[in-house]
N, C-alpha and C. Protein backbone atom coordinates (compact mmCIF):
# COMPACT_ATOMS: atom_id res chain seq x y z
N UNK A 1 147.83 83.62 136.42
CA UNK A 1 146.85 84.52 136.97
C UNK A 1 146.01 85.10 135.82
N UNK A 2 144.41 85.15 135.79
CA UNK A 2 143.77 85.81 134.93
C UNK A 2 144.20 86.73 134.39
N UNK A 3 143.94 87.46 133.49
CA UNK A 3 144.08 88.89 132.90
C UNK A 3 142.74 89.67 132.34
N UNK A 4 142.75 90.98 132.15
CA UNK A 4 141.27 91.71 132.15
C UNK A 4 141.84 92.14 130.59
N UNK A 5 140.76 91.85 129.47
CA UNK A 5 140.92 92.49 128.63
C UNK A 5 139.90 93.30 127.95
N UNK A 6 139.98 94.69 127.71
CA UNK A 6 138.91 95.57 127.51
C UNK A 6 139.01 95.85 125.79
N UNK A 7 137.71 95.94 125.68
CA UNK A 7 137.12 96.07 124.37
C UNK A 7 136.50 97.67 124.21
N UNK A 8 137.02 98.10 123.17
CA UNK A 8 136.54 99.90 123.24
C UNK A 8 135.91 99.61 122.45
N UNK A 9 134.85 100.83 121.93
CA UNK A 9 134.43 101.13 120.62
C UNK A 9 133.92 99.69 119.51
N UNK A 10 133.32 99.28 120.42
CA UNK A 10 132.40 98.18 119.74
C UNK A 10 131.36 98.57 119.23
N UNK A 11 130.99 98.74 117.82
CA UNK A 11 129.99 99.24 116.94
C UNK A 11 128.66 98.62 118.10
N UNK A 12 127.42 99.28 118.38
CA UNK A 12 126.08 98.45 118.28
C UNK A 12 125.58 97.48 117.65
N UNK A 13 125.74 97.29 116.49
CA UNK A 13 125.04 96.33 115.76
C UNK A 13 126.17 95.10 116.16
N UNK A 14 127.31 94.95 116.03
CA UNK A 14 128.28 93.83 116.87
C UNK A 14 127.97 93.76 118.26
N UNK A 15 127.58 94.36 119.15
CA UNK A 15 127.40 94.41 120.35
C UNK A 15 126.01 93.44 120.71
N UNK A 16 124.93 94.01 119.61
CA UNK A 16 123.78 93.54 119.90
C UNK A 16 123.64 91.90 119.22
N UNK A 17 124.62 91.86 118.37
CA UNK A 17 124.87 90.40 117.76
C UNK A 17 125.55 89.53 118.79
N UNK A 18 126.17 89.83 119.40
CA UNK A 18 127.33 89.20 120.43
C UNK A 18 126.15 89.25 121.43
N UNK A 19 125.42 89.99 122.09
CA UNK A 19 124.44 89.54 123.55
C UNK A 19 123.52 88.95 122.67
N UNK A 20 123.19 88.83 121.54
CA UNK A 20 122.10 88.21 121.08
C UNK A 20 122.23 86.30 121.42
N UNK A 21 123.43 86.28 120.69
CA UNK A 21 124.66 84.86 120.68
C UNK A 21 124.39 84.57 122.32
N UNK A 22 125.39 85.08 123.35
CA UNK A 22 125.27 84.87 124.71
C UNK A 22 123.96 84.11 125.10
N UNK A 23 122.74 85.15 124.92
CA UNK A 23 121.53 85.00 125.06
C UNK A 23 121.27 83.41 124.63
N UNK A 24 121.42 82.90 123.23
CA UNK A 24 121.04 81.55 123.04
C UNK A 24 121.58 81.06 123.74
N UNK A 25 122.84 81.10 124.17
CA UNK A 25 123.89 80.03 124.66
C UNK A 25 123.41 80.38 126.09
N UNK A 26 122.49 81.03 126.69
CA UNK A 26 122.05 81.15 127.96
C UNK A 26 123.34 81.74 128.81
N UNK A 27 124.50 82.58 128.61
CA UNK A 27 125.69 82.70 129.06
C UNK A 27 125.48 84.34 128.79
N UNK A 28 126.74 85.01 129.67
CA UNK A 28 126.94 86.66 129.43
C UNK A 28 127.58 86.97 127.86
N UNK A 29 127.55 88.32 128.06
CA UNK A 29 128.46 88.04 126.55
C UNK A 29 130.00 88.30 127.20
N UNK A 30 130.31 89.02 128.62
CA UNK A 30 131.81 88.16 128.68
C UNK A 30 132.07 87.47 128.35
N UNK A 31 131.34 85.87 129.02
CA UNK A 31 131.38 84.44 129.32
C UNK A 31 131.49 84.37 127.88
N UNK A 32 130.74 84.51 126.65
CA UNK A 32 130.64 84.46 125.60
C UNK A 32 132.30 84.98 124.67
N UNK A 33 132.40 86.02 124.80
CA UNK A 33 133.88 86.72 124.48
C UNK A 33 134.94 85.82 124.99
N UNK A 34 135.14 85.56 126.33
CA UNK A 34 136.41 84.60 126.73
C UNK A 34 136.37 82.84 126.33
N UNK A 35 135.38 82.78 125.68
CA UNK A 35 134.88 81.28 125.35
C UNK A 35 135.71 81.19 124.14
N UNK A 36 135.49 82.44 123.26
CA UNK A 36 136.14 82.61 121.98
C UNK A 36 137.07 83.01 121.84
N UNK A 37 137.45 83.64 122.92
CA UNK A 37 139.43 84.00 123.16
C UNK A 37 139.82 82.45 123.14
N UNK A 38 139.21 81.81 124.26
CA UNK A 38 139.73 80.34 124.55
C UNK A 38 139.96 79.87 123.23
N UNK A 39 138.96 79.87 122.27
CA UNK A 39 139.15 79.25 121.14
C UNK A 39 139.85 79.75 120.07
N UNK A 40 139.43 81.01 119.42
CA UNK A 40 140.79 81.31 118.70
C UNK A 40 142.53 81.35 119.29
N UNK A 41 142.72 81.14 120.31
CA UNK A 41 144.08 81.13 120.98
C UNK A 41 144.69 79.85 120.89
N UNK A 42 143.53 78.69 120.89
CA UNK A 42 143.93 76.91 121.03
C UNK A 42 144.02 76.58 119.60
N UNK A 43 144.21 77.92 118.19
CA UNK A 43 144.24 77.61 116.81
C UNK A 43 145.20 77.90 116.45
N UNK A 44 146.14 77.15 115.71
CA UNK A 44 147.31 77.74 115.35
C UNK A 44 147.35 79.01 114.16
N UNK A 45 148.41 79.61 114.41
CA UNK A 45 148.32 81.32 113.67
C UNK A 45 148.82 80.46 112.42
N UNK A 46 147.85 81.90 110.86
CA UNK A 46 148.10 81.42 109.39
C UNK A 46 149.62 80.85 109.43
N UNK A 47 150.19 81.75 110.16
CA UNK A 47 151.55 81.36 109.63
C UNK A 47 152.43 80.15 110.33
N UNK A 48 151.95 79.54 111.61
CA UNK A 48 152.12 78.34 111.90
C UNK A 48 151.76 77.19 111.25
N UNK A 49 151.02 77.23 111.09
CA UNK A 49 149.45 76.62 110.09
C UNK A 49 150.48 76.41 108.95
N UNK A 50 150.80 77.49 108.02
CA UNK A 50 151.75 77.49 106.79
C UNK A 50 152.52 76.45 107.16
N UNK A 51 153.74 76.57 107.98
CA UNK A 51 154.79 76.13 108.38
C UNK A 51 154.56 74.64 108.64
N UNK A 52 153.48 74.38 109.67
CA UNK A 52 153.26 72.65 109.64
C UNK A 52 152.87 71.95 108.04
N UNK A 53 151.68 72.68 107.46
CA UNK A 53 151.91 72.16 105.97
C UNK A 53 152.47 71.73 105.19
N UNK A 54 153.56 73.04 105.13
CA UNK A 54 154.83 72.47 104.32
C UNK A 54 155.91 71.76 104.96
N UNK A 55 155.79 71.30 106.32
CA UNK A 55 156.66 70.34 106.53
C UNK A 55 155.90 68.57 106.41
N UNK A 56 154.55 68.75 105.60
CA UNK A 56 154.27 67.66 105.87
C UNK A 56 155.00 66.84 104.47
N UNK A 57 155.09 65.44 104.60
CA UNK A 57 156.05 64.75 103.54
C UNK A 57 154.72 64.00 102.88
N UNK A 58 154.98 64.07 102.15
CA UNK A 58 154.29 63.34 101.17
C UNK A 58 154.97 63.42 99.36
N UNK A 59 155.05 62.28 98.40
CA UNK A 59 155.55 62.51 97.59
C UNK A 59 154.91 63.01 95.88
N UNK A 60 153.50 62.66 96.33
CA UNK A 60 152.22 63.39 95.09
C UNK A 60 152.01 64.25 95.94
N UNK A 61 151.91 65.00 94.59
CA UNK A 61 151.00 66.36 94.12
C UNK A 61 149.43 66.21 94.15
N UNK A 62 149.31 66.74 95.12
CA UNK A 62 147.59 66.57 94.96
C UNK A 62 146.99 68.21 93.97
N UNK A 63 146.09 67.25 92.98
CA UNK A 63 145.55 67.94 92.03
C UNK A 63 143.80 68.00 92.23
N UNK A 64 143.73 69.29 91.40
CA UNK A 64 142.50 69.61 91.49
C UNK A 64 141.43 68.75 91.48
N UNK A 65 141.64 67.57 90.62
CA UNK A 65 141.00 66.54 90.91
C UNK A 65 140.55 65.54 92.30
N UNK A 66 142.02 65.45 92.54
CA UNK A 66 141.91 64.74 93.94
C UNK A 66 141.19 65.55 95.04
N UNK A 67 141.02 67.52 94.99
CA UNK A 67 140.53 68.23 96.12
C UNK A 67 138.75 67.84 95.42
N UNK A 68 138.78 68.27 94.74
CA UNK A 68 137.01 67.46 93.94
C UNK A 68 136.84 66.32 95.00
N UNK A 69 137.28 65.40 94.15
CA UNK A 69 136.57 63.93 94.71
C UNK A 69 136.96 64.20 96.33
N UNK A 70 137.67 64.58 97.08
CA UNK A 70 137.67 64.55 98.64
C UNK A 70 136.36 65.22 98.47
N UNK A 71 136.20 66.65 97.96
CA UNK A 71 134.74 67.29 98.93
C UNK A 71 133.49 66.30 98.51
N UNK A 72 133.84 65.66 97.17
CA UNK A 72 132.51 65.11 96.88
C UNK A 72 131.86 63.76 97.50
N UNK A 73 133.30 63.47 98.11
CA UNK A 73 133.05 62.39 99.07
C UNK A 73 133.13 62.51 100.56
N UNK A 74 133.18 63.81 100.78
CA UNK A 74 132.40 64.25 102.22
C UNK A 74 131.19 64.49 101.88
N UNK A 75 130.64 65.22 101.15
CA UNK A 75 129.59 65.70 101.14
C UNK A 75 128.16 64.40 100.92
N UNK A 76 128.94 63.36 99.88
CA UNK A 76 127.52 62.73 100.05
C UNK A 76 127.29 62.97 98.40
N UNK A 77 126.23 61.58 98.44
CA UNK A 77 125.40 61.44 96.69
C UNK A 77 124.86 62.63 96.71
N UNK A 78 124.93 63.38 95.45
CA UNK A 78 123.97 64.46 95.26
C UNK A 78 122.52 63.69 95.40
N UNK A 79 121.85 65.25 95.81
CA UNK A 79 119.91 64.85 96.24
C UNK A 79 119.07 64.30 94.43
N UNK A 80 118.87 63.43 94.93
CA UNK A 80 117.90 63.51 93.59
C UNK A 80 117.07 64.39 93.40
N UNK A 81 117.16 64.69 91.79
CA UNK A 81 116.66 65.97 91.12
C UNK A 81 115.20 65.77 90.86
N UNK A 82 114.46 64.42 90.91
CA UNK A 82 113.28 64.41 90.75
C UNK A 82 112.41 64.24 92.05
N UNK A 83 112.77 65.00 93.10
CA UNK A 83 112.64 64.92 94.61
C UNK A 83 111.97 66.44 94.55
């Protein structure tokens, strides 16, 4: 069964950011608020998160190097500088 959850004392300037958001998304800012309950709730908590990590097996050490070359190979050739 649903549940009602109330929000007190929401600064203005968050308020007017949150119907601003709604507004693009053509939605209320309820509709907007429970969209993002939905979603932070379907994320596992830091400390779950922790816990699957360190149970993952692997037998290297990944080094600073190896986190480099992963982002640099998501990201793509740098833009040429004479552009």
């Amino acid at each position: 069964m649903p549940k009602t959850i109330q929000i007190r004392d929401v600064d203005d300037e968050v308020y007017k950011v949150l119907a601003a958001r709604a507004s693009e998304a053509g939605i209320s800012v309820p509709e907007l608020l429970r969209a993002e309950a939905a979603r932070i709730a379907a994320r596992p908590s830091a400390r779950e998160w922790l816990e699957r990590t360190r149970r993952r097996t692997g037998s290297t050490e990944i080094t600073r190097r190896d986190v480099i070359a992963a982002l640099d190979e998501r990201r793509g050739p740098w833009p040429d500088a004479g552009s």
